[in-house]
Protein backbone atom coordinates (compact mmCIF):
# COMPACT_ATOMS: atom_id res chain seq x y z
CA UNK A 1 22.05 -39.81 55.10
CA UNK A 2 20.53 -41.96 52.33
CA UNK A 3 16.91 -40.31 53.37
CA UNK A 4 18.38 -36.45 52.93
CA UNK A 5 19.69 -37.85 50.08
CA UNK A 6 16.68 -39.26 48.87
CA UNK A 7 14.83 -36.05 49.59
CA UNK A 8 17.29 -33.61 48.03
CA UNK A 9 16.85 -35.67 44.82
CA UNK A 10 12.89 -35.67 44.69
CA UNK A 11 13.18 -32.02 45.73
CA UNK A 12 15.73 -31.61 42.23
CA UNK A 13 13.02 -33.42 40.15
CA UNK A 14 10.01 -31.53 41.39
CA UNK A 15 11.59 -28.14 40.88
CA UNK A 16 12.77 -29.02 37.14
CA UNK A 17 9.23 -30.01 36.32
CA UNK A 18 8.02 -26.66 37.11
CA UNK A 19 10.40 -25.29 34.30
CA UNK A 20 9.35 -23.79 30.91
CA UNK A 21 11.84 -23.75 28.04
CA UNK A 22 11.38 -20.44 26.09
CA UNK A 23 9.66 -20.48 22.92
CA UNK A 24 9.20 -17.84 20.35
CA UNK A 25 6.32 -16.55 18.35
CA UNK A 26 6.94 -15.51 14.44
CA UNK A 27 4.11 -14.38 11.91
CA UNK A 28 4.59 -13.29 8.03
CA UNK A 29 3.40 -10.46 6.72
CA UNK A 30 1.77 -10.69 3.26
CA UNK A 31 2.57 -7.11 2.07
CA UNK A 32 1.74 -8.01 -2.13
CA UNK A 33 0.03 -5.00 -4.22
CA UNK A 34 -3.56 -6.60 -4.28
CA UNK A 35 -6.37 -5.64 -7.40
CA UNK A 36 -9.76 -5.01 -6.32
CA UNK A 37 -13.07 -4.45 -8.76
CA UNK A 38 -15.69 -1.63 -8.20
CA UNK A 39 -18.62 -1.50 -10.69
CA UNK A 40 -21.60 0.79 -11.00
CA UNK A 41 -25.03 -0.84 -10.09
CA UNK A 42 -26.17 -1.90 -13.78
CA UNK A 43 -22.89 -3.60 -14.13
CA UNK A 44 -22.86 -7.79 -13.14
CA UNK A 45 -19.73 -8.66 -11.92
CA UNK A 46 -20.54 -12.53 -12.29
CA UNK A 47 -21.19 -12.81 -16.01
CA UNK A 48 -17.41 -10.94 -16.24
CA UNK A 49 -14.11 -12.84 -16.25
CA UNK A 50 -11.00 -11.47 -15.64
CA UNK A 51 -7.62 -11.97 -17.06
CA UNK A 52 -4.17 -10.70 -15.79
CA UNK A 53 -0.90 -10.97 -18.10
CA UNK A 54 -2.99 -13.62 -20.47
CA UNK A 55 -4.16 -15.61 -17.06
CA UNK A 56 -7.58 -16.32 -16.76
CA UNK A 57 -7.72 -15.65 -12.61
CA UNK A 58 -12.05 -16.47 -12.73
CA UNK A 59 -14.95 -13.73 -12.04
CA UNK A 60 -14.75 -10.46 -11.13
CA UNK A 61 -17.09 -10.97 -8.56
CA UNK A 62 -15.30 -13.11 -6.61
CA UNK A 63 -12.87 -10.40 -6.47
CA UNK A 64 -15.28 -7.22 -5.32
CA UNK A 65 -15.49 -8.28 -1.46
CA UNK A 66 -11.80 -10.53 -1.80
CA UNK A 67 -8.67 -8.60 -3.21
CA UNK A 68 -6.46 -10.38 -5.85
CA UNK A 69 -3.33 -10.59 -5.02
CA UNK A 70 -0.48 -10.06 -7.49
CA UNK A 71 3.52 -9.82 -7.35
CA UNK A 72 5.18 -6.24 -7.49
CA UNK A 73 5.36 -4.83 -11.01
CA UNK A 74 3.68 -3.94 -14.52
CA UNK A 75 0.37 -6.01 -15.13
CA UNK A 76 -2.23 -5.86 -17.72
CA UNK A 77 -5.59 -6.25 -16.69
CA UNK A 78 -8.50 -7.86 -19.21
CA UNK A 79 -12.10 -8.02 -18.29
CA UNK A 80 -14.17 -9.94 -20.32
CA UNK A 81 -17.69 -10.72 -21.20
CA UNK A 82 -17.84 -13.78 -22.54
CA UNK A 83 -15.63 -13.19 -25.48
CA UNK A 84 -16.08 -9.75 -25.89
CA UNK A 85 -13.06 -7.50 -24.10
CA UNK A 86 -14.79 -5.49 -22.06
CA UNK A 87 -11.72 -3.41 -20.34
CA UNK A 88 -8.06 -3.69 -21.02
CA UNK A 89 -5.83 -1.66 -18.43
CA UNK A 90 -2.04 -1.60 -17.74
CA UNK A 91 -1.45 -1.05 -14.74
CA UNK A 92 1.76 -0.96 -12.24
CA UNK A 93 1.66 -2.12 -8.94
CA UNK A 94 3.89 -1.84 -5.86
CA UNK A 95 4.32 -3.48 -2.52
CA UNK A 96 1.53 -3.24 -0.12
CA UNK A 97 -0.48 -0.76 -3.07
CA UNK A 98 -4.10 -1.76 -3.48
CA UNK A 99 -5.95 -0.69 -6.71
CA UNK A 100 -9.37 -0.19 -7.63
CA UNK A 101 -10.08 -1.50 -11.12
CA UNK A 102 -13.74 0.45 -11.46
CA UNK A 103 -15.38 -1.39 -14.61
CA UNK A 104 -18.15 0.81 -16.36
């Protein structure tokens, strides 16, 4: 009896082992308008700087091959050289909208 026993209890832990609990995957979607910035060839993006709502967000280059993203809405976009304003654009954006800013 105690050996059946024995056995029906290594039997319970062997099959519980074997078990997986269920899991669940989850991903986010990032769905924000995003600002992208063209130029003809005799433009250099890296000397400009550009500036959204009075931010300074860095070089336009960085942001030719990598989109900026921005929150849904009315933004005004500055591109500067240096000092000098180059372009000055107001521009509205919505969710999952991606806009060219071309810079001449």
């Amino acid at each position: 009896m105690r050996i059946k026993l024995a056995l029906l209890l290594c039997l319970a832990s062997l099959s519980t082992g074997c078990i997986q609990m269920p899991t669940t995957a989850s991903s986010t979607v990032d769905n924000r308008p995003q600002v992208i910035f063209k130029s003809n060839s005799s433009v250099d993006l890296s000397r400009l700087n550009v500036v959204v709502d009075g931010l300074d967000n860095g070089s336009a280059a960085h942001f030719s091959n990598k989109a900026l993203r921005l929150l849904p809405g009315t933004h005004i976009v500055e591109v500067f050289d240096g000092d000098e304003l180059i372009s000055s654009q107001k521009i509205y954006l919505s969710d999952g909208v991606t806009k060219e800013v071309f810079i001449k």
